[in-house]
N, C-alpha and C. Protein backbone atom coordinates (compact mmCIF):
# COMPACT_ATOMS: atom_id res chain seq x y z
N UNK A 1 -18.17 -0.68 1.33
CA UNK A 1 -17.00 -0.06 1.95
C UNK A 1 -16.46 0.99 0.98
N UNK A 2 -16.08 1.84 1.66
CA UNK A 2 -15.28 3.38 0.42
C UNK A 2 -14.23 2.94 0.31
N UNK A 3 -13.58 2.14 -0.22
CA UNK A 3 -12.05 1.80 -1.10
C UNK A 3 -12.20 1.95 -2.33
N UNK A 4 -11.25 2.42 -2.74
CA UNK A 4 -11.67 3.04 -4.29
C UNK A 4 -10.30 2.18 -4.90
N UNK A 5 -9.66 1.07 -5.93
CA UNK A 5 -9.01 0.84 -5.93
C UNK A 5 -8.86 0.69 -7.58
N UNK A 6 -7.95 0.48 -7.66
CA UNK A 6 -7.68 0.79 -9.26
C UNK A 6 -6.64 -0.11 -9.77
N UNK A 7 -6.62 -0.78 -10.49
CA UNK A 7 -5.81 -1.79 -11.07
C UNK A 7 -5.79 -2.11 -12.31
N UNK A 8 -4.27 -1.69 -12.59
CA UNK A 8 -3.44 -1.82 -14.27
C UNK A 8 -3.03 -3.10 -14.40
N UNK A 9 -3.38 -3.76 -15.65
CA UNK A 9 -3.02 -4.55 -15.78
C UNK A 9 -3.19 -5.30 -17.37
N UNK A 10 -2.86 -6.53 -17.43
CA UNK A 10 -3.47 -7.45 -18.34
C UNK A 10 -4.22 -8.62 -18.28
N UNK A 11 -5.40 -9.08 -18.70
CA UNK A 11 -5.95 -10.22 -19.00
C UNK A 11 -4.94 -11.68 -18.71
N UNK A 12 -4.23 -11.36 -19.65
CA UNK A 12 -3.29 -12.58 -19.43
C UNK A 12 -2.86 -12.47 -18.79
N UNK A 13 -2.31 -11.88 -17.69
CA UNK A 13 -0.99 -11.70 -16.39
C UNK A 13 -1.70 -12.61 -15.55
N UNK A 14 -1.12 -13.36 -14.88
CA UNK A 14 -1.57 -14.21 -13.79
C UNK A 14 -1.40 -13.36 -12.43
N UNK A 15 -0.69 -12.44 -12.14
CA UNK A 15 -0.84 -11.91 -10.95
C UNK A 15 -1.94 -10.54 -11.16
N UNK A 16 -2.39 -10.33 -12.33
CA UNK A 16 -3.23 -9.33 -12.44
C UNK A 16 -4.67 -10.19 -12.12
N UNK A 17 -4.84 -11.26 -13.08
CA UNK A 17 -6.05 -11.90 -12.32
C UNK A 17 -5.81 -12.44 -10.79
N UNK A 18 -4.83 -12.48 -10.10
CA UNK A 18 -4.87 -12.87 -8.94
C UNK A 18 -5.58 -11.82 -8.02
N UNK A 19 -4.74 -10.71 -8.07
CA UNK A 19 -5.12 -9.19 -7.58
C UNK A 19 -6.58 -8.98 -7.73
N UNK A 20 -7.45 -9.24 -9.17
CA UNK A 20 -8.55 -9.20 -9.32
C UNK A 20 -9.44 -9.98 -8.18
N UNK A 21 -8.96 -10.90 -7.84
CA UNK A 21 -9.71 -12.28 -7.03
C UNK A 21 -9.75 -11.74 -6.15
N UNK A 22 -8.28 -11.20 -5.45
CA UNK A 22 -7.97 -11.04 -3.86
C UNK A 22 -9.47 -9.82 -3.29
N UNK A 23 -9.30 -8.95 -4.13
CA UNK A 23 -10.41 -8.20 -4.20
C UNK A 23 -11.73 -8.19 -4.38
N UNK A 24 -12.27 -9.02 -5.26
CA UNK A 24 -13.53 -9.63 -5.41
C UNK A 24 -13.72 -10.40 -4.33
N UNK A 25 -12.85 -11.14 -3.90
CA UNK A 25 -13.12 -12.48 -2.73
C UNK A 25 -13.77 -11.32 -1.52
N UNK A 26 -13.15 -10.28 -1.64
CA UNK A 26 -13.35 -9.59 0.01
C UNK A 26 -14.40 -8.50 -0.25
N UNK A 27 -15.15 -8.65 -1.50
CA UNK A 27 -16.27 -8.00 -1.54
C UNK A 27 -16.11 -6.49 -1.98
N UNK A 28 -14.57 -6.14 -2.26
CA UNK A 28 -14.22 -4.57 -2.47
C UNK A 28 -14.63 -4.84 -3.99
N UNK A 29 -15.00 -3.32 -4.74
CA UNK A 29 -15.07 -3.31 -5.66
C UNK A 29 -13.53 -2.68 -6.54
N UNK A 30 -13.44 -2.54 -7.48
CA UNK A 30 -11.95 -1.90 -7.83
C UNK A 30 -12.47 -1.60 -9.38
N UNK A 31 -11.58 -0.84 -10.17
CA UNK A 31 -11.57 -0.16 -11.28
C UNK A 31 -10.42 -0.99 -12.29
N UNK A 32 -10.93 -1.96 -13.22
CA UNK A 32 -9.25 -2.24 -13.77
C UNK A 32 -9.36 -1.62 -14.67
N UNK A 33 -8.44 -1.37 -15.16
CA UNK A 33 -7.47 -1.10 -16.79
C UNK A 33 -7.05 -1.97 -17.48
N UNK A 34 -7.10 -2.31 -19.04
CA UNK A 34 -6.18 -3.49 -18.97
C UNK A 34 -5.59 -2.21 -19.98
N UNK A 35 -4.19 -2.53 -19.82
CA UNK A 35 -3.00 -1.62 -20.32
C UNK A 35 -2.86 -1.99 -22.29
N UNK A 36 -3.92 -2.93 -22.33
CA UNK A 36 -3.42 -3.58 -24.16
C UNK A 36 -4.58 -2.24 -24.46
N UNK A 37 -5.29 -1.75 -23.77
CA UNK A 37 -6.44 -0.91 -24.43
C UNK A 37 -6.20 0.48 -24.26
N UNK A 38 -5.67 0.59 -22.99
CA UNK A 38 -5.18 2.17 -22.57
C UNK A 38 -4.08 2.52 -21.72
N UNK A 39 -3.34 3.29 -21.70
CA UNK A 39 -2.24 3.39 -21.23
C UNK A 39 -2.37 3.97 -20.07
N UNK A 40 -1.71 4.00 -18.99
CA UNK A 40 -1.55 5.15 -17.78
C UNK A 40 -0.90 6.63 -17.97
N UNK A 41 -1.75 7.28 -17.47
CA UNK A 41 -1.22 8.66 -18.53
C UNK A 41 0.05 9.34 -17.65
N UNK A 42 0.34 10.21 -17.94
CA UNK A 42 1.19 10.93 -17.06
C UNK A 42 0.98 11.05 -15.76
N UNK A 43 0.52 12.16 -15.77
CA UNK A 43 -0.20 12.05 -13.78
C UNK A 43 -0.25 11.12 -13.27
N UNK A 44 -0.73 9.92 -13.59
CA UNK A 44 -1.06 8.89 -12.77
C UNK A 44 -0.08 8.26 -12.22
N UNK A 45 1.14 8.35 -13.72
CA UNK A 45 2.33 7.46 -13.45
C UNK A 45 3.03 8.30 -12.38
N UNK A 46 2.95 9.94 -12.54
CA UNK A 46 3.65 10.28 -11.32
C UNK A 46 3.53 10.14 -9.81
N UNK A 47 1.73 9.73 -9.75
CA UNK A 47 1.46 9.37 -8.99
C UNK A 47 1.80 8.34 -8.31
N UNK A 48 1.64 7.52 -9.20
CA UNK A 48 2.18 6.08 -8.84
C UNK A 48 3.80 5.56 -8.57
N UNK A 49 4.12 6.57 -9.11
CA UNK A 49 5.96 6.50 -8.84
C UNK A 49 6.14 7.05 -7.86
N UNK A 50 5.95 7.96 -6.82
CA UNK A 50 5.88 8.71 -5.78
C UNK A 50 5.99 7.49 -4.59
N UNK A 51 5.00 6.51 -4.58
CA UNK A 51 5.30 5.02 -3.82
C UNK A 51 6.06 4.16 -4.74
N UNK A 52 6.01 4.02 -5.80
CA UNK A 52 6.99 2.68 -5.93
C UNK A 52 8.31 3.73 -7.53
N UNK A 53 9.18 3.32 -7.16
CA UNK A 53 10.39 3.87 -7.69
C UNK A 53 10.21 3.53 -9.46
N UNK A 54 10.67 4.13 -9.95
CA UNK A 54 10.04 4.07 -11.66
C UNK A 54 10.39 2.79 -12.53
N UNK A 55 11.98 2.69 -11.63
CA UNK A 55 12.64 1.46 -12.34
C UNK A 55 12.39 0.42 -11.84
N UNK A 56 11.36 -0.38 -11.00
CA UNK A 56 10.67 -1.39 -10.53
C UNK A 56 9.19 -1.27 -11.14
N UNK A 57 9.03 -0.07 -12.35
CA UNK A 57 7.59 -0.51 -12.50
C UNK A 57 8.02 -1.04 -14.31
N UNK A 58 8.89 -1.01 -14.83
CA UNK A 58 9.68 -1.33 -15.76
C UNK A 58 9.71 -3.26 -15.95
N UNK A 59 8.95 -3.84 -16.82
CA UNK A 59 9.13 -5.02 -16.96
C UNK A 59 10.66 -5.50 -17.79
N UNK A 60 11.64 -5.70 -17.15
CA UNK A 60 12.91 -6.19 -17.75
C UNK A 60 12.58 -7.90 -18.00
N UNK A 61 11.98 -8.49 -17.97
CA UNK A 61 11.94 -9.67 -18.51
C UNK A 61 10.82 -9.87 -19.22
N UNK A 62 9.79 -8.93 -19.73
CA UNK A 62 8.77 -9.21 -20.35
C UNK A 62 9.41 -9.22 -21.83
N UNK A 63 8.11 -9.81 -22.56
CA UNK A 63 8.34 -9.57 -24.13
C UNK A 63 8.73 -8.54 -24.55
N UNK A 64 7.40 -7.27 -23.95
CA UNK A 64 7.83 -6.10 -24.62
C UNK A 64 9.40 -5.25 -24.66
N UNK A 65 9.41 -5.74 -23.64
CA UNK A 65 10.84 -5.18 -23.15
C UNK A 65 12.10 -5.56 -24.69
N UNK A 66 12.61 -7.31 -24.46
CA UNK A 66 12.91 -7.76 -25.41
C UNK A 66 12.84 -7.02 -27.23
N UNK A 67 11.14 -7.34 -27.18
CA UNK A 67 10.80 -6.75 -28.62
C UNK A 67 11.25 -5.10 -29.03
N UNK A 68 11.45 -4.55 -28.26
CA UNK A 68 12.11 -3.42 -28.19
C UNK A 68 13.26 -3.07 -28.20
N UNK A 69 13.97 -4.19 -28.14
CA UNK A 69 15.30 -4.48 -28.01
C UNK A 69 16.09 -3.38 -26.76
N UNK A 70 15.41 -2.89 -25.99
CA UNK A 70 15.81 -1.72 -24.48
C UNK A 70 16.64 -2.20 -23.82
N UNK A 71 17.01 -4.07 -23.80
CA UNK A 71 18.29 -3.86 -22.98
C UNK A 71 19.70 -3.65 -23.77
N UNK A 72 19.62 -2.95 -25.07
CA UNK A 72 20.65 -2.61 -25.33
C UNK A 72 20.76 -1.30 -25.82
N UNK A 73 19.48 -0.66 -25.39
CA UNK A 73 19.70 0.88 -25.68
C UNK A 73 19.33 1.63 -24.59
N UNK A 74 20.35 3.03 -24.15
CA UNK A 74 19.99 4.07 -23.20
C UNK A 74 18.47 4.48 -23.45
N UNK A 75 17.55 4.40 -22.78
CA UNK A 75 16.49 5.25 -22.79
C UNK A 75 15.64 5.94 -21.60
N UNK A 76 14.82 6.61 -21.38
CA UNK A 76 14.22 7.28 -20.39
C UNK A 76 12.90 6.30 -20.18
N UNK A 77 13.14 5.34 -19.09
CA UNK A 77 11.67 4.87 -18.40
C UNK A 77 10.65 5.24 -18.39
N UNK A 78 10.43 6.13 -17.96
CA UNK A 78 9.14 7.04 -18.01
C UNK A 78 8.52 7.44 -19.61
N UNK A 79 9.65 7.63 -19.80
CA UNK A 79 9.09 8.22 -21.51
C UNK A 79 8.69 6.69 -22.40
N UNK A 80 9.18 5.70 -22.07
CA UNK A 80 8.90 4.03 -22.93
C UNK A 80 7.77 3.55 -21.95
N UNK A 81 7.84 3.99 -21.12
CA UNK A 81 6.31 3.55 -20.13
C UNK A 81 5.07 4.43 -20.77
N UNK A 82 5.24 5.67 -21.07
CA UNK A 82 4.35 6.39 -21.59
C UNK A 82 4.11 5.83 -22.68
N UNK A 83 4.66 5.66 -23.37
CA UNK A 83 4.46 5.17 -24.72
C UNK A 83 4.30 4.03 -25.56
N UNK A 84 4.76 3.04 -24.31
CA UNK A 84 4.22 1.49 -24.49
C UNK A 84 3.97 0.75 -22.97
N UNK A 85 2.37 1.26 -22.86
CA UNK A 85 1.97 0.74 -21.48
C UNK A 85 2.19 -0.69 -21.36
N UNK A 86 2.81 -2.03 -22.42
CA UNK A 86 2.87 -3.00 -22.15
C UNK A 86 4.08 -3.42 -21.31
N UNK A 87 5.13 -2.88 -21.60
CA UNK A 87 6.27 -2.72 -20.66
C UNK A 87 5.98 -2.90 -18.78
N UNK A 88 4.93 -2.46 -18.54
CA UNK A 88 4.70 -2.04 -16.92
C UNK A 88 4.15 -3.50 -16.44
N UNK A 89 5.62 -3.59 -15.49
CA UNK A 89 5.58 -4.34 -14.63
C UNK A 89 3.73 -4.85 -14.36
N UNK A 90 3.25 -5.77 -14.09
CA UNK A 90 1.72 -5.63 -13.67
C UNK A 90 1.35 -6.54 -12.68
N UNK A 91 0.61 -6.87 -11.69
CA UNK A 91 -0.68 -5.18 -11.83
C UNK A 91 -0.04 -4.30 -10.85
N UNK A 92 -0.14 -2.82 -11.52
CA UNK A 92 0.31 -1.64 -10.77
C UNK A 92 -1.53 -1.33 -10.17
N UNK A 93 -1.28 -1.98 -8.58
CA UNK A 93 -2.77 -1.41 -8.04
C UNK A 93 -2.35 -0.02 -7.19
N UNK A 94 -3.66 0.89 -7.45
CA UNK A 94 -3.38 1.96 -6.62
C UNK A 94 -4.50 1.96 -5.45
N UNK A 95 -4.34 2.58 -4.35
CA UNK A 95 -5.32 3.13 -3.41
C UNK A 95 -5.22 4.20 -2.97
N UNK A 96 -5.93 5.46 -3.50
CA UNK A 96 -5.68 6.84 -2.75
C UNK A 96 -4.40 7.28 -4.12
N UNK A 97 -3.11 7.72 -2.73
CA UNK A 97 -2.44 7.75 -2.93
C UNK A 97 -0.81 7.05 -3.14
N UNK A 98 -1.57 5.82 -2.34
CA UNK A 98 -0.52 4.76 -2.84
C UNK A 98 -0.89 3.60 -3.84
N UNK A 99 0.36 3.01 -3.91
CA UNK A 99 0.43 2.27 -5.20
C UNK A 99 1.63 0.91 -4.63
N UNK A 100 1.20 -0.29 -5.44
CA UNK A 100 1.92 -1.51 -5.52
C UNK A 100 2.55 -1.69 -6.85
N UNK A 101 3.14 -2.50 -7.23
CA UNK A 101 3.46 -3.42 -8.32
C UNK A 101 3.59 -4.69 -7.86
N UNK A 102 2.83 -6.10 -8.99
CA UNK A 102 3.10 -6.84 -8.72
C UNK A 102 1.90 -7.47 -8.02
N UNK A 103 1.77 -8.89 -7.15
CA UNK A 103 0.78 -9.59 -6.31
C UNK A 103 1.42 -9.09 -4.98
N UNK A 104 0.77 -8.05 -4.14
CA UNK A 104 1.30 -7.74 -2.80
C UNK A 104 -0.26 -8.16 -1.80
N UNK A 105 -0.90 -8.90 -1.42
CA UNK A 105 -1.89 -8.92 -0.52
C UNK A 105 -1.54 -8.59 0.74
N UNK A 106 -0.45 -8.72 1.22
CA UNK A 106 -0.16 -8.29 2.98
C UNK A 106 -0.62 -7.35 2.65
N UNK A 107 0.33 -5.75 1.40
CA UNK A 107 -0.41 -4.77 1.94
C UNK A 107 -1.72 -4.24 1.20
N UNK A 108 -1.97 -5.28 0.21
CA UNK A 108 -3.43 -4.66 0.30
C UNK A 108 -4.21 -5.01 1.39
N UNK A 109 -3.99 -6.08 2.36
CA UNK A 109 -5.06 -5.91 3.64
C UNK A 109 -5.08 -4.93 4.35
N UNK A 110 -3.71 -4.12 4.24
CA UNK A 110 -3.44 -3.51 5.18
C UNK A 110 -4.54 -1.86 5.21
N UNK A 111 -4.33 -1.60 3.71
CA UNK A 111 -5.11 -0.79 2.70
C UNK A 111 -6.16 -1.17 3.28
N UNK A 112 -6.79 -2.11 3.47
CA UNK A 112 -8.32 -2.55 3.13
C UNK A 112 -8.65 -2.16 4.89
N UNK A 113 -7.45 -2.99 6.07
CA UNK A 113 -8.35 -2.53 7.42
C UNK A 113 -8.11 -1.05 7.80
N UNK A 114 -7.13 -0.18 6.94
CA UNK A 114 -6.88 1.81 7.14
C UNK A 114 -8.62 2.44 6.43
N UNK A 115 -9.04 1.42 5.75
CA UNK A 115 -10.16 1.82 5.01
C UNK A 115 -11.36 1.62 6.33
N UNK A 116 -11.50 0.48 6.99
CA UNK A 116 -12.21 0.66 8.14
C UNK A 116 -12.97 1.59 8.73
């Protein structure tokens, strides 16, 4: 099948290996990233922010977040996402031109029967 799918993430994230499964189970192939090795570069993130809003791809309860100490300083999202891909919410999957955060399978089926 031509689905081209792409998925950020980490090893350890439990909804990133979930996402991995949901996909393997249904025979699609997909592209991951894991974000401890490479970051999402610019473009992509704009890409990917275009469907999901910047400040939902922002992990506020992760470590990194914390270790950074960000909930007590003003900073620019985009610019601490660039620069510490561990922060991002995960898995940010894309298709095309859209994008998830998080374990969403409703709409990746949905993705998967537009691919049809």
């Amino acid at each position: 099948m031509g689905i081209n799918i792409q998925i950020f993430g980490s090893l350890k994230c439990q909804n990133t290996n979930k996402a991995m499964r949901f996909f393997k189970e249904r025979g699609i192939k997909f592209h991951f990233v894991d974000l401890k090795e490479k970051s999402i570069t610019a473009g992509e993130l704009d890409n990917i922010s275009r469907s999901v809003p910047i400040e939902n791809l922002i992990d506020i309860d992760g470590k990194e977040y914390l270790k950074l100490n960000l909930k007590y300083i003003i900073h620019d999202i985009r610019e601490k996402l660039l620069e510490f891909p561990l922060l991002f919410k995960t898995p940010v999957t894309r298709f095309g031109r859209l994008s998830t955060v998080g374990y969403e399978p409703e709409i990746w089926k949905k993705w998967i029967e537009s691919a049809k």
